[in-house]
PDB file of N, CA and C in Angstrom:
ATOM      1  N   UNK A   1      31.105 -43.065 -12.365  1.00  0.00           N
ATOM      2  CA  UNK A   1      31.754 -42.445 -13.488  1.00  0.00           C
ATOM      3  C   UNK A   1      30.691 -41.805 -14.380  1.00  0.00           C
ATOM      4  N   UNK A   2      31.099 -40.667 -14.847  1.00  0.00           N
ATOM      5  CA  UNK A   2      29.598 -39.915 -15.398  1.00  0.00           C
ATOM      6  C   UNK A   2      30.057 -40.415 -17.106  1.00  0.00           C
ATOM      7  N   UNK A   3      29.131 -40.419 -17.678  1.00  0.00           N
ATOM      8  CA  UNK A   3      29.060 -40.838 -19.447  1.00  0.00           C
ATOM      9  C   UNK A   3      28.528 -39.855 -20.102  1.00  0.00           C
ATOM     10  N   UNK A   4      28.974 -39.213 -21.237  1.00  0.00           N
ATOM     11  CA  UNK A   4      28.471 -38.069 -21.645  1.00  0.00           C
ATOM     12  C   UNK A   4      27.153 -38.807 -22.631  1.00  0.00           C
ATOM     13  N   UNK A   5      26.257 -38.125 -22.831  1.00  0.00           N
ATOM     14  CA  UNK A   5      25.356 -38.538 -23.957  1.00  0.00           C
ATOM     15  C   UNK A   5      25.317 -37.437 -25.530  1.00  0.00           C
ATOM     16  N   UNK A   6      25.709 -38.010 -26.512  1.00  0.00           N
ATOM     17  CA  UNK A   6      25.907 -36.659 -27.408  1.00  0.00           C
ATOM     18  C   UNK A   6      25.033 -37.116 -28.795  1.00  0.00           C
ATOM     19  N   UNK A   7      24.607 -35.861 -29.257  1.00  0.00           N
ATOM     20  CA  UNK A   7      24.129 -36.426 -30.716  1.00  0.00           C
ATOM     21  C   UNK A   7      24.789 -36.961 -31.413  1.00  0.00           C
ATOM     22  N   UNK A   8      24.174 -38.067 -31.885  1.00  0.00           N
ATOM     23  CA  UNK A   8      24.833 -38.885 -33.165  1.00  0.00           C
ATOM     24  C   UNK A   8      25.140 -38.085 -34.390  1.00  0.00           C
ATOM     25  N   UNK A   9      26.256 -38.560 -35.009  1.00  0.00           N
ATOM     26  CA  UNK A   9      26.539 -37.660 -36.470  1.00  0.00           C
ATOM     27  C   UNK A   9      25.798 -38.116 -37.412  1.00  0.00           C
ATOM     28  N   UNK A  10      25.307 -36.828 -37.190  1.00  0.00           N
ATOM     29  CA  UNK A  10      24.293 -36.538 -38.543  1.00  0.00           C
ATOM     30  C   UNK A  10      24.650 -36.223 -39.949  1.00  0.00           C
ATOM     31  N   UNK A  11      24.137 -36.555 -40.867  1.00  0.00           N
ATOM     32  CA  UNK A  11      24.547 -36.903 -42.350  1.00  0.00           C
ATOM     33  C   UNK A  11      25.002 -35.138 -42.746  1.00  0.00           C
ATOM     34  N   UNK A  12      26.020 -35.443 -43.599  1.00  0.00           N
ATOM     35  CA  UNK A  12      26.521 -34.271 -44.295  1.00  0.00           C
ATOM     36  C   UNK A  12      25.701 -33.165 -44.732  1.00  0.00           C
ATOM     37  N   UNK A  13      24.633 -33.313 -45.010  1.00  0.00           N
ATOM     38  CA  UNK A  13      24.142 -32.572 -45.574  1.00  0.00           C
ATOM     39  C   UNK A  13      23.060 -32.082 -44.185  1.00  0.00           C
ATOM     40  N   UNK A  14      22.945 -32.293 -43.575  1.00  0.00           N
ATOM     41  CA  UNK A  14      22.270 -31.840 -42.648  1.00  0.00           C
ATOM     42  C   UNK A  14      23.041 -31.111 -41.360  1.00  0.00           C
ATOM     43  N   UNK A  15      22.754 -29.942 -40.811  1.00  0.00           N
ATOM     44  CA  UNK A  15      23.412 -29.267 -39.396  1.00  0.00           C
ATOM     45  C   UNK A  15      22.739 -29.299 -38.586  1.00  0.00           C
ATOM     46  N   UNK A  16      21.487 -29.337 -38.449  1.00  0.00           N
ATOM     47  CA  UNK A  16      21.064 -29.254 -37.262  1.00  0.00           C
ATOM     48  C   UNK A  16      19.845 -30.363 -36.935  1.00  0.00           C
ATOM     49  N   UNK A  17      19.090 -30.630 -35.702  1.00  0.00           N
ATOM     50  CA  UNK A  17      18.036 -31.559 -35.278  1.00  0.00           C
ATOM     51  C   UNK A  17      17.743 -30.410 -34.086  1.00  0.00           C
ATOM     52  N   UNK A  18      16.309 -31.648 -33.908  1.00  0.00           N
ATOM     53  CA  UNK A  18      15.624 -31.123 -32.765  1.00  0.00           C
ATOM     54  C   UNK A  18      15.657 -32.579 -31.934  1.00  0.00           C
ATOM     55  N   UNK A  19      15.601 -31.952 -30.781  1.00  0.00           N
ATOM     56  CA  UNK A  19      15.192 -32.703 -29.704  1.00  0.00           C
ATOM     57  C   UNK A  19      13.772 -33.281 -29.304  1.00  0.00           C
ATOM     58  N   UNK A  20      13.236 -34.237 -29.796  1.00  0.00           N
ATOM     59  CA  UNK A  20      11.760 -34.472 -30.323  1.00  0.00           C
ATOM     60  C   UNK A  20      11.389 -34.972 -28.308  1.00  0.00           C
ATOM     61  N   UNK A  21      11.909 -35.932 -28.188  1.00  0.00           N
ATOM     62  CA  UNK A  21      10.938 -36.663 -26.630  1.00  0.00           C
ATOM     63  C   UNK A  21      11.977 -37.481 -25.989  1.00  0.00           C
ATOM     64  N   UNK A  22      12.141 -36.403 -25.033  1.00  0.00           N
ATOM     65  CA  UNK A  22      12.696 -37.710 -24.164  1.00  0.00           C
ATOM     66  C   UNK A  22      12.174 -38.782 -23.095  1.00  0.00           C
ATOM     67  N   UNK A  23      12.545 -39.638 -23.514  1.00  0.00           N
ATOM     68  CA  UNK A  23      12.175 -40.699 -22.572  1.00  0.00           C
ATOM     69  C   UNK A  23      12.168 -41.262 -21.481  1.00  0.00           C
ATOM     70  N   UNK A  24      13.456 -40.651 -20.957  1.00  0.00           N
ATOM     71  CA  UNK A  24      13.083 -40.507 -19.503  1.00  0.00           C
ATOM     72  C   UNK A  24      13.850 -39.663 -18.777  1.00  0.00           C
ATOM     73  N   UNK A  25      13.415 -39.477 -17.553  1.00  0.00           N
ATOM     74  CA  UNK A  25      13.523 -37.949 -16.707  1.00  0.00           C
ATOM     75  C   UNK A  25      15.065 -38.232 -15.962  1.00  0.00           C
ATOM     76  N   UNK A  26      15.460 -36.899 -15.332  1.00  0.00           N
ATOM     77  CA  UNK A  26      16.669 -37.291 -14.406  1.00  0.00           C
ATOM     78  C   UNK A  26      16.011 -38.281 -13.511  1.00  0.00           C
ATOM     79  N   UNK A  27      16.820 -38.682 -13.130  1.00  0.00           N
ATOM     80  CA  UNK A  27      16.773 -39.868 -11.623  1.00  0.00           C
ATOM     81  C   UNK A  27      16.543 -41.339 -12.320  1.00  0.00           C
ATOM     82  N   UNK A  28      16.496 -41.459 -13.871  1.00  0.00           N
ATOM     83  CA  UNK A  28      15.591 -42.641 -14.013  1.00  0.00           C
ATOM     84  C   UNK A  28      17.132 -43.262 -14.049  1.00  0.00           C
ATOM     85  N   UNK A  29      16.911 -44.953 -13.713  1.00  0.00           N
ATOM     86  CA  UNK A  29      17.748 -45.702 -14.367  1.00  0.00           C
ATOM     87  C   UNK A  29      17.566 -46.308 -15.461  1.00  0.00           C
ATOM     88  N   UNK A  30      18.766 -46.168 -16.162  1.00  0.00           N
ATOM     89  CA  UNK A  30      18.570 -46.904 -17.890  1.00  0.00           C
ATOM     90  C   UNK A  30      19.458 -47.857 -18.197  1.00  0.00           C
ATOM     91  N   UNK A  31      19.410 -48.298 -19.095  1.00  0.00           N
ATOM     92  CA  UNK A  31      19.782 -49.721 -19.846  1.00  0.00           C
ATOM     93  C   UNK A  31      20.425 -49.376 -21.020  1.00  0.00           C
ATOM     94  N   UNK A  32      22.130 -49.723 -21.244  1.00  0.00           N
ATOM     95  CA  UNK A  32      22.994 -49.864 -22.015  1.00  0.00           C
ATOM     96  C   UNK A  32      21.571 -50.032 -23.567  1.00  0.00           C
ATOM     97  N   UNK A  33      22.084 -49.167 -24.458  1.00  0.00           N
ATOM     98  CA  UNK A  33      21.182 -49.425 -25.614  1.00  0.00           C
ATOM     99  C   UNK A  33      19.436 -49.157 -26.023  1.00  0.00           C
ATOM    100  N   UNK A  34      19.188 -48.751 -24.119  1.00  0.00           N
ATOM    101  CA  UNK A  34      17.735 -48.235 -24.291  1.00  0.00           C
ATOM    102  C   UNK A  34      17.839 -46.856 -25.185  1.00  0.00           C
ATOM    103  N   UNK A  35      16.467 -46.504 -26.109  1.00  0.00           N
ATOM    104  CA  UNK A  35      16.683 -45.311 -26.221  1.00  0.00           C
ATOM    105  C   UNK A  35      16.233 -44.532 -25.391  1.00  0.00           C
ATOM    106  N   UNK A  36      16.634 -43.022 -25.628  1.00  0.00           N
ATOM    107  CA  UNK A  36      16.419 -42.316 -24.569  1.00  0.00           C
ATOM    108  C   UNK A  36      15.815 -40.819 -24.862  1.00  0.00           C
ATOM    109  N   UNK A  37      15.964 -40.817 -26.086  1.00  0.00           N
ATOM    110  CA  UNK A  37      15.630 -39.662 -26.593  1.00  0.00           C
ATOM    111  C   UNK A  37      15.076 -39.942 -28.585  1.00  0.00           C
ATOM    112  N   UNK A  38      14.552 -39.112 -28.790  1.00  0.00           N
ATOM    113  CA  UNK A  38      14.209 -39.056 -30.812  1.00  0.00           C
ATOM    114  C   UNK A  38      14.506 -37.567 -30.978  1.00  0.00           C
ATOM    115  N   UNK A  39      15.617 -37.761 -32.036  1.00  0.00           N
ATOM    116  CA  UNK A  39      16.276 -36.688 -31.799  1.00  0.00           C
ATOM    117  C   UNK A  39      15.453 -36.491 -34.036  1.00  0.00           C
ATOM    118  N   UNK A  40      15.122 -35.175 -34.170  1.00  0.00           N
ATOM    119  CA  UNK A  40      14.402 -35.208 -35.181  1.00  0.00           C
ATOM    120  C   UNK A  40      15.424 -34.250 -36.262  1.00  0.00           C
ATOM    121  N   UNK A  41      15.851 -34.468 -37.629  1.00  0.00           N
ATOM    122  CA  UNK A  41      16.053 -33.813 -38.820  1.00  0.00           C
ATOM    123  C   UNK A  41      15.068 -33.154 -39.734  1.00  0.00           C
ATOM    124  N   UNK A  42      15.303 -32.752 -40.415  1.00  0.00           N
ATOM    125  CA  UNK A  42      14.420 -32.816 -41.617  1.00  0.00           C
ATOM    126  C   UNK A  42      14.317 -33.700 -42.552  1.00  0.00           C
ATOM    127  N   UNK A  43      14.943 -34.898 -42.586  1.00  0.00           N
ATOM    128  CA  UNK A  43      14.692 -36.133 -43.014  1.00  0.00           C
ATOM    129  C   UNK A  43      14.546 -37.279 -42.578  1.00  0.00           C
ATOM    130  N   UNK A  44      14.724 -37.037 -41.061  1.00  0.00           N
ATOM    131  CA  UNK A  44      14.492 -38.342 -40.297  1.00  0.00           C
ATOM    132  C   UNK A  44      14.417 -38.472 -38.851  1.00  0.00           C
ATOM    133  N   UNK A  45      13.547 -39.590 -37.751  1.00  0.00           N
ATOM    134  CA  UNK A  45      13.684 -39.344 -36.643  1.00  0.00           C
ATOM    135  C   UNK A  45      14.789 -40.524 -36.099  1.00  0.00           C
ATOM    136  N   UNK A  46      15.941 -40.115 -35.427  1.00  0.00           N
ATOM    137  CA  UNK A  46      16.586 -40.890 -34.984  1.00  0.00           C
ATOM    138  C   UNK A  46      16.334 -41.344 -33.165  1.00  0.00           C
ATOM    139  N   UNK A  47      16.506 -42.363 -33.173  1.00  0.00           N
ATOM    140  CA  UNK A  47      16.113 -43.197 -31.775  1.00  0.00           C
ATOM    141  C   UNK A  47      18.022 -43.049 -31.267  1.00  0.00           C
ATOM    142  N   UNK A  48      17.998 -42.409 -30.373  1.00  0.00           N
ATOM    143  CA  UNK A  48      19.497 -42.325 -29.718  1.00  0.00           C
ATOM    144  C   UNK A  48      19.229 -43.034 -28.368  1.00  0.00           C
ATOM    145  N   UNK A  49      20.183 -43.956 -28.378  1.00  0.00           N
ATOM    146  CA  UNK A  49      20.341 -45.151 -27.071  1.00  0.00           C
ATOM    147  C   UNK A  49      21.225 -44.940 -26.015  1.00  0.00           C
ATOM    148  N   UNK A  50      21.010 -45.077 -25.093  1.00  0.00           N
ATOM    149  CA  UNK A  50      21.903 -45.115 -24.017  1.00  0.00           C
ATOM    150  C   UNK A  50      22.963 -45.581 -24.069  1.00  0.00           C
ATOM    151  N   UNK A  51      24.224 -45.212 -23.735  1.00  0.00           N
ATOM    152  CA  UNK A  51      25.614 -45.759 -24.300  1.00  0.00           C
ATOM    153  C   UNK A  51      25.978 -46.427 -22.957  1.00  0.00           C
ATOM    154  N   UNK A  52      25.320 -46.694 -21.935  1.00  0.00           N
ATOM    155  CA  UNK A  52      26.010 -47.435 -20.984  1.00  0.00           C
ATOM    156  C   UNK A  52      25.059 -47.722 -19.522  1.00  0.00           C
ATOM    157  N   UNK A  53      24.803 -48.487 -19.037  1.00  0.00           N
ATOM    158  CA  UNK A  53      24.150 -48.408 -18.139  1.00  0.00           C
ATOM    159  C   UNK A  53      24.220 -47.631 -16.561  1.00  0.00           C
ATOM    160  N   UNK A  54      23.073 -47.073 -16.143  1.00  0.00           N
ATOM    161  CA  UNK A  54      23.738 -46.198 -15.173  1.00  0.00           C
ATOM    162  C   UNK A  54      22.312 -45.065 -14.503  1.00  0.00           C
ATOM    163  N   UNK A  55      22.411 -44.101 -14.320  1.00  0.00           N
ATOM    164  CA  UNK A  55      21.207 -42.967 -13.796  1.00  0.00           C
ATOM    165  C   UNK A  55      21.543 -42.333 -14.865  1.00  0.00           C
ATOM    166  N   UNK A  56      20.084 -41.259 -15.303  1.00  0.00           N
ATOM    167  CA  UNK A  56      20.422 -40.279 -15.834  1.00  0.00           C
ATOM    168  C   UNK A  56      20.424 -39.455 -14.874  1.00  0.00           C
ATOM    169  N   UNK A  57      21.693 -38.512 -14.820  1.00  0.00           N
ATOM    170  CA  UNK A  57      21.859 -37.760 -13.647  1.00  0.00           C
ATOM    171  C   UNK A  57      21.585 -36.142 -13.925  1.00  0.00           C
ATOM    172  N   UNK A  58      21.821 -36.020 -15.691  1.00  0.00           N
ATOM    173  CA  UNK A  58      21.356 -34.673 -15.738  1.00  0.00           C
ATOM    174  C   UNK A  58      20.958 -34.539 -16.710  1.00  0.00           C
ATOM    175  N   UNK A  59      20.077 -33.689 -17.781  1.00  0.00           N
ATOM    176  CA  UNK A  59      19.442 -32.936 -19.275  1.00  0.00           C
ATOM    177  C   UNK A  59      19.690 -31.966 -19.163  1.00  0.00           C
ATOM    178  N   UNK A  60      21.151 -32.107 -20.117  1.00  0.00           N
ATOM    179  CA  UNK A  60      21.368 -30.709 -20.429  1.00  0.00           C
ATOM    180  C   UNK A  60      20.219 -30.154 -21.879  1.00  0.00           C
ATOM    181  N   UNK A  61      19.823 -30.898 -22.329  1.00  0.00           N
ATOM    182  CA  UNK A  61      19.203 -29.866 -23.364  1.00  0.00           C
ATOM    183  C   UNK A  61      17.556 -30.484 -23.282  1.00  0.00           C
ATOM    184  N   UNK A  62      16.560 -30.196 -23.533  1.00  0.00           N
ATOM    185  CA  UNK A  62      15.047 -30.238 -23.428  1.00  0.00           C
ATOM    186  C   UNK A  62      14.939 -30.484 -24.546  1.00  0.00           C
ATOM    187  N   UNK A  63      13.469 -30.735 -24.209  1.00  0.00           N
ATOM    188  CA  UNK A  63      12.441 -30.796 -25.493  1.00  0.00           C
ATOM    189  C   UNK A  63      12.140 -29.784 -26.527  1.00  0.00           C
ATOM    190  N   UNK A  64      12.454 -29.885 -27.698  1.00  0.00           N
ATOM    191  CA  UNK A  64      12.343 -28.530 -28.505  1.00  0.00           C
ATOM    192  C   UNK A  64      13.508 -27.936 -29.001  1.00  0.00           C
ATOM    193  N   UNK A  65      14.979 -28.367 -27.973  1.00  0.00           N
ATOM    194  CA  UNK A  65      16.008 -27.629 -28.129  1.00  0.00           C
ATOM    195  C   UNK A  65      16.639 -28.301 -29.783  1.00  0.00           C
ATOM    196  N   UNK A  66      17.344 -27.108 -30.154  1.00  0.00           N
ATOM    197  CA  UNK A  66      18.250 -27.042 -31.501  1.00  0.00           C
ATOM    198  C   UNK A  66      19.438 -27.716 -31.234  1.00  0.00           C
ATOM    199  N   UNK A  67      19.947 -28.802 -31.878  1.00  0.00           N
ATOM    200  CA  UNK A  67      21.462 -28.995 -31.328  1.00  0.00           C
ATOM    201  C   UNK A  67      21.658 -29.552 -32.748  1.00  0.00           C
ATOM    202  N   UNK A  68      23.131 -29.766 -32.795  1.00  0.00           N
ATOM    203  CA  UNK A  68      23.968 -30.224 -33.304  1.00  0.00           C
ATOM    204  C   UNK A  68      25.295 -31.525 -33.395  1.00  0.00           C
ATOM    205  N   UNK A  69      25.536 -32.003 -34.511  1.00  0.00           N
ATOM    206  CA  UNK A  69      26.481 -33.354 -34.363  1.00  0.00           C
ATOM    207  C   UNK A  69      27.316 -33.423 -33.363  1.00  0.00           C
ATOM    208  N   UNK A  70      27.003 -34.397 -32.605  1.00  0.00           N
ATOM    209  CA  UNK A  70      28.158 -34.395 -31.585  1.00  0.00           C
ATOM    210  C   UNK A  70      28.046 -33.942 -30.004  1.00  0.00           C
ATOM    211  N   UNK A  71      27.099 -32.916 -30.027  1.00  0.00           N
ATOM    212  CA  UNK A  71      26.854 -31.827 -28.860  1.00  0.00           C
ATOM    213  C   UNK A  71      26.197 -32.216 -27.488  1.00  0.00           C
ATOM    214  N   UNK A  72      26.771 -32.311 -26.618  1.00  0.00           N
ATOM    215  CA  UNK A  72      26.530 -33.202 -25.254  1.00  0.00           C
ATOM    216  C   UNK A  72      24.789 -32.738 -24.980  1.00  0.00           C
ATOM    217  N   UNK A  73      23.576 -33.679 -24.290  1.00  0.00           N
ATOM    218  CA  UNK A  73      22.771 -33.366 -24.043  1.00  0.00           C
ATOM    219  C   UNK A  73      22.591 -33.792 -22.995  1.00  0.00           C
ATOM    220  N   UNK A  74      23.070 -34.955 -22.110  1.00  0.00           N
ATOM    221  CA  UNK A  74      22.422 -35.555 -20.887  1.00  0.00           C
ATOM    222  C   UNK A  74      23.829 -35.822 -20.342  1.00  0.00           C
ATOM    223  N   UNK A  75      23.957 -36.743 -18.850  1.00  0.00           N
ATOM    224  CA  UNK A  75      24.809 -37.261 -18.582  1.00  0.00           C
ATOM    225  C   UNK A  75      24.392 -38.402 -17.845  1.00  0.00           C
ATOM    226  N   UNK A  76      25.532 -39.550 -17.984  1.00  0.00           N
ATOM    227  CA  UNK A  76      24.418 -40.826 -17.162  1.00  0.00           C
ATOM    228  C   UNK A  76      25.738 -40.919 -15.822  1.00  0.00           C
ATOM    229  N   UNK A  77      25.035 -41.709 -14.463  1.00  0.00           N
ATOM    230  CA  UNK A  77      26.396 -42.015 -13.604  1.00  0.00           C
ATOM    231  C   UNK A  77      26.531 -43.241 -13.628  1.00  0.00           C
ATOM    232  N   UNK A  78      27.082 -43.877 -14.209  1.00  0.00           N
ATOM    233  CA  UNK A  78      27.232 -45.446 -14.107  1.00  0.00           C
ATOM    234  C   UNK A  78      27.444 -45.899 -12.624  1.00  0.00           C
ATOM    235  N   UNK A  79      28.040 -45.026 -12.062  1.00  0.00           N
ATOM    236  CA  UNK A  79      27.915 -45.950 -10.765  1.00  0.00           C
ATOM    237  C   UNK A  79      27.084 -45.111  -9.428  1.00  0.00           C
ATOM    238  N   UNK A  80      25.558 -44.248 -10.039  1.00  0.00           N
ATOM    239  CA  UNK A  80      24.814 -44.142  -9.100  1.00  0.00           C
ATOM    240  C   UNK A  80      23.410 -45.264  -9.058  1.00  0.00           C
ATOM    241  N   UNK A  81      22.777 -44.723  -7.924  1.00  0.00           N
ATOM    242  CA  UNK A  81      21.468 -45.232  -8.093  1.00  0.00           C
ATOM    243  C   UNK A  81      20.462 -45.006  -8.112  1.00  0.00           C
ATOM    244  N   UNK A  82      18.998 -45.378  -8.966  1.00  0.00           N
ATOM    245  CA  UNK A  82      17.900 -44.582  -9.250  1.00  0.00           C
ATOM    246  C   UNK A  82      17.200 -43.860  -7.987  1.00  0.00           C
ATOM    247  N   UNK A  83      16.851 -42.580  -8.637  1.00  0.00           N
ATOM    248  CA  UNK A  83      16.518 -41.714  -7.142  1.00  0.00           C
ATOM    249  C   UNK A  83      15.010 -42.848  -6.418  1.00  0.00           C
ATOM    250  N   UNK A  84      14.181 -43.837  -7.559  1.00  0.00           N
ATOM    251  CA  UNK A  84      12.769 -44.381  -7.290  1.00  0.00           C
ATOM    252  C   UNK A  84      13.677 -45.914  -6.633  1.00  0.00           C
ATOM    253  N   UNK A  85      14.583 -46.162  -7.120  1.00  0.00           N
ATOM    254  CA  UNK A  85      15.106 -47.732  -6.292  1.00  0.00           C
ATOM    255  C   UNK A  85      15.476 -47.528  -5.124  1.00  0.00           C
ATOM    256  N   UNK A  86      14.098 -48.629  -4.497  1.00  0.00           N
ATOM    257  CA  UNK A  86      13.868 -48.565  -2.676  1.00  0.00           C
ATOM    258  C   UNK A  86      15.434 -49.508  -2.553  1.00  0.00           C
ATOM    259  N   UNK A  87      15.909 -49.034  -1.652  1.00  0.00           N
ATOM    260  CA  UNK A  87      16.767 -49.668  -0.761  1.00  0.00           C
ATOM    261  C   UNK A  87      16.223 -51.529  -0.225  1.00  0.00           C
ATOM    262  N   UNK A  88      17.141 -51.883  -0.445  1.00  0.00           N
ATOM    263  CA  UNK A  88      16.617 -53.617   0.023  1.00  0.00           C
ATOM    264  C   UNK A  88      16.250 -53.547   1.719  1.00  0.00           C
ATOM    265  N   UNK A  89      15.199 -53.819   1.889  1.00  0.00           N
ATOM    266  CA  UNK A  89      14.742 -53.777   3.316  1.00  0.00           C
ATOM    267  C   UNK A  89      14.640 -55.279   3.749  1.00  0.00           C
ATOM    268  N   UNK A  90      15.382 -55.192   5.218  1.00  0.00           N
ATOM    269  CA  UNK A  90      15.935 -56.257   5.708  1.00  0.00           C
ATOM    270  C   UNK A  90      14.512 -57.243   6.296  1.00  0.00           C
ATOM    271  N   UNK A  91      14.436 -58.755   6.333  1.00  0.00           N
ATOM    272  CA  UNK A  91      13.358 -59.110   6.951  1.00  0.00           C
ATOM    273  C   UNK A  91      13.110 -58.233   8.184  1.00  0.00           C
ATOM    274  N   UNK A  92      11.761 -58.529   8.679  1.00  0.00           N
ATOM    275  CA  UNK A  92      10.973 -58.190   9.851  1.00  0.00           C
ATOM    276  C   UNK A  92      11.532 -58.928  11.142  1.00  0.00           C
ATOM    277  N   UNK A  93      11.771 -58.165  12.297  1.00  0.00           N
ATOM    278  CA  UNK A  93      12.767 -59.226  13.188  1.00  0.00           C
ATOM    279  C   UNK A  93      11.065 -59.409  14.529  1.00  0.00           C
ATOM    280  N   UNK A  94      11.230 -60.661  14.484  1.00  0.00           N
ATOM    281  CA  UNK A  94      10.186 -61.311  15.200  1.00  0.00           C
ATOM    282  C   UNK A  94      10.536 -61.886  16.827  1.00  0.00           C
ATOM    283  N   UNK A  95      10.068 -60.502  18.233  1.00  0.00           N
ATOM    284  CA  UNK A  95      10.334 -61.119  19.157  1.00  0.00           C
ATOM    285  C   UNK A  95      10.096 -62.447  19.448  1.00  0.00           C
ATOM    286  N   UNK A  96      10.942 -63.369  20.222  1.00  0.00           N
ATOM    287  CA  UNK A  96      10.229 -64.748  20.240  1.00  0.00           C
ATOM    288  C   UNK A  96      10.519 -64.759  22.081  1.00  0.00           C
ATOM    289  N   UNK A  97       8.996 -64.770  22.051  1.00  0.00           N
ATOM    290  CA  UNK A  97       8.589 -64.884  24.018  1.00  0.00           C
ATOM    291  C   UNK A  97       8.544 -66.680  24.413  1.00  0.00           C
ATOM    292  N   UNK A  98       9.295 -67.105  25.176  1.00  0.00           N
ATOM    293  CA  UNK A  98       9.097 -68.172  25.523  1.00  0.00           C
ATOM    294  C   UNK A  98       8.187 -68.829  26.341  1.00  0.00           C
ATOM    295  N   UNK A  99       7.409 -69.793  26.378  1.00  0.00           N
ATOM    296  CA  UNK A  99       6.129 -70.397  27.014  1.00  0.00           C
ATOM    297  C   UNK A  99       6.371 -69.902  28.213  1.00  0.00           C
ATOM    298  N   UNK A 100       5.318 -69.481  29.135  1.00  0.00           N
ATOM    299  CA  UNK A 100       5.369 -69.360  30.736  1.00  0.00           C
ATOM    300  C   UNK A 100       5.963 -70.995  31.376  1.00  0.00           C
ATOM    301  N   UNK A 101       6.347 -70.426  32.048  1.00  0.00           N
ATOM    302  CA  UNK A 101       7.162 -71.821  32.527  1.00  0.00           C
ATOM    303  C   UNK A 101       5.802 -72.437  33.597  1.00  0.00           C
ATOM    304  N   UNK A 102       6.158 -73.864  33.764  1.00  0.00           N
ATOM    305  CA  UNK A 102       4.601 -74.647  34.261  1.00  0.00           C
ATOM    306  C   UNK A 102       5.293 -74.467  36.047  1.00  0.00           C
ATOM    307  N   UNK A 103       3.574 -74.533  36.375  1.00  0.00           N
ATOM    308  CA  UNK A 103       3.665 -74.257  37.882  1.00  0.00           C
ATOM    309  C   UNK A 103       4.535 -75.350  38.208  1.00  0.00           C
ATOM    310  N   UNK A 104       5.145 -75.145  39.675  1.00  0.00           N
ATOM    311  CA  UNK A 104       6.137 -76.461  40.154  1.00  0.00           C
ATOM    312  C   UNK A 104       4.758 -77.087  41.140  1.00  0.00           C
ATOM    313  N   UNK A 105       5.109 -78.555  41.026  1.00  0.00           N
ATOM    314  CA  UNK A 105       4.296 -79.269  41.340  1.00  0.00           C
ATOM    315  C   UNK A 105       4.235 -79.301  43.176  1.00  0.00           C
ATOM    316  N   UNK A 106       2.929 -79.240  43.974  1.00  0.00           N
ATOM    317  CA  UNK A 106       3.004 -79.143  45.617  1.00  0.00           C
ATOM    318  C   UNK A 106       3.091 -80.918  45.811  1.00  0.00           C
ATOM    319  N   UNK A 107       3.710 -80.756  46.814  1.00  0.00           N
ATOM    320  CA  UNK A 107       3.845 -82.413  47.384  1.00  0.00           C
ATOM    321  C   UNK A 107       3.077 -82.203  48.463  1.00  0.00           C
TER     322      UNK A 107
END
């Protein structure tokens, strides 16, 4: 299920922010409440958190970009998986050769 990520509402008196650093790239997986971005005013830098756990699957807006209250910037997939999380690899399967069988005894 994809999760939109949007700027937080910003105080009345202010319209616009910048997009100061994001923290992490598409493919990463994130954590319900990590932040993910510092989204900057002219009075303040806000730490915006991940609203749900999941991939970030896309950035819609960069570093530098102008946005506004509300205005979608990323998207997360809650139910993908990080492009860097190795797949669980199964033990090592170990031929097992059985002893040479003992000479039969001469009478």
């Amino acid at each position: 299920m994809l999760i939109e990520v949007k700027v937080p509402q910003l105080s009345e008196s202010v319209s616009e922010a910048t997009l100061v650093s994001w923290h992490k790239k598409e493919g990463d997986a994130v954590s319900r409440d990590e932040n993910l971005i510092d989204i900057e005013t002219d009075k303040v830098v806000l730490e915006t958190p991940a609203p749900a756990d999941g991939v970030l699957v896309k950035l819609i807006k960069q570093n530098g970009d102008t946005v506004t209250s509300g205005e979608l910037i990323a998207q997360i997939d809650t139910e993908a998986k990080a492009a860097g999380a190795a797949a669980p690899v199964a033990a090592p399967v170990q031929a097992v050769t059985p002893p040479p069988a003992a000479p039969a005894a001469s009478a």
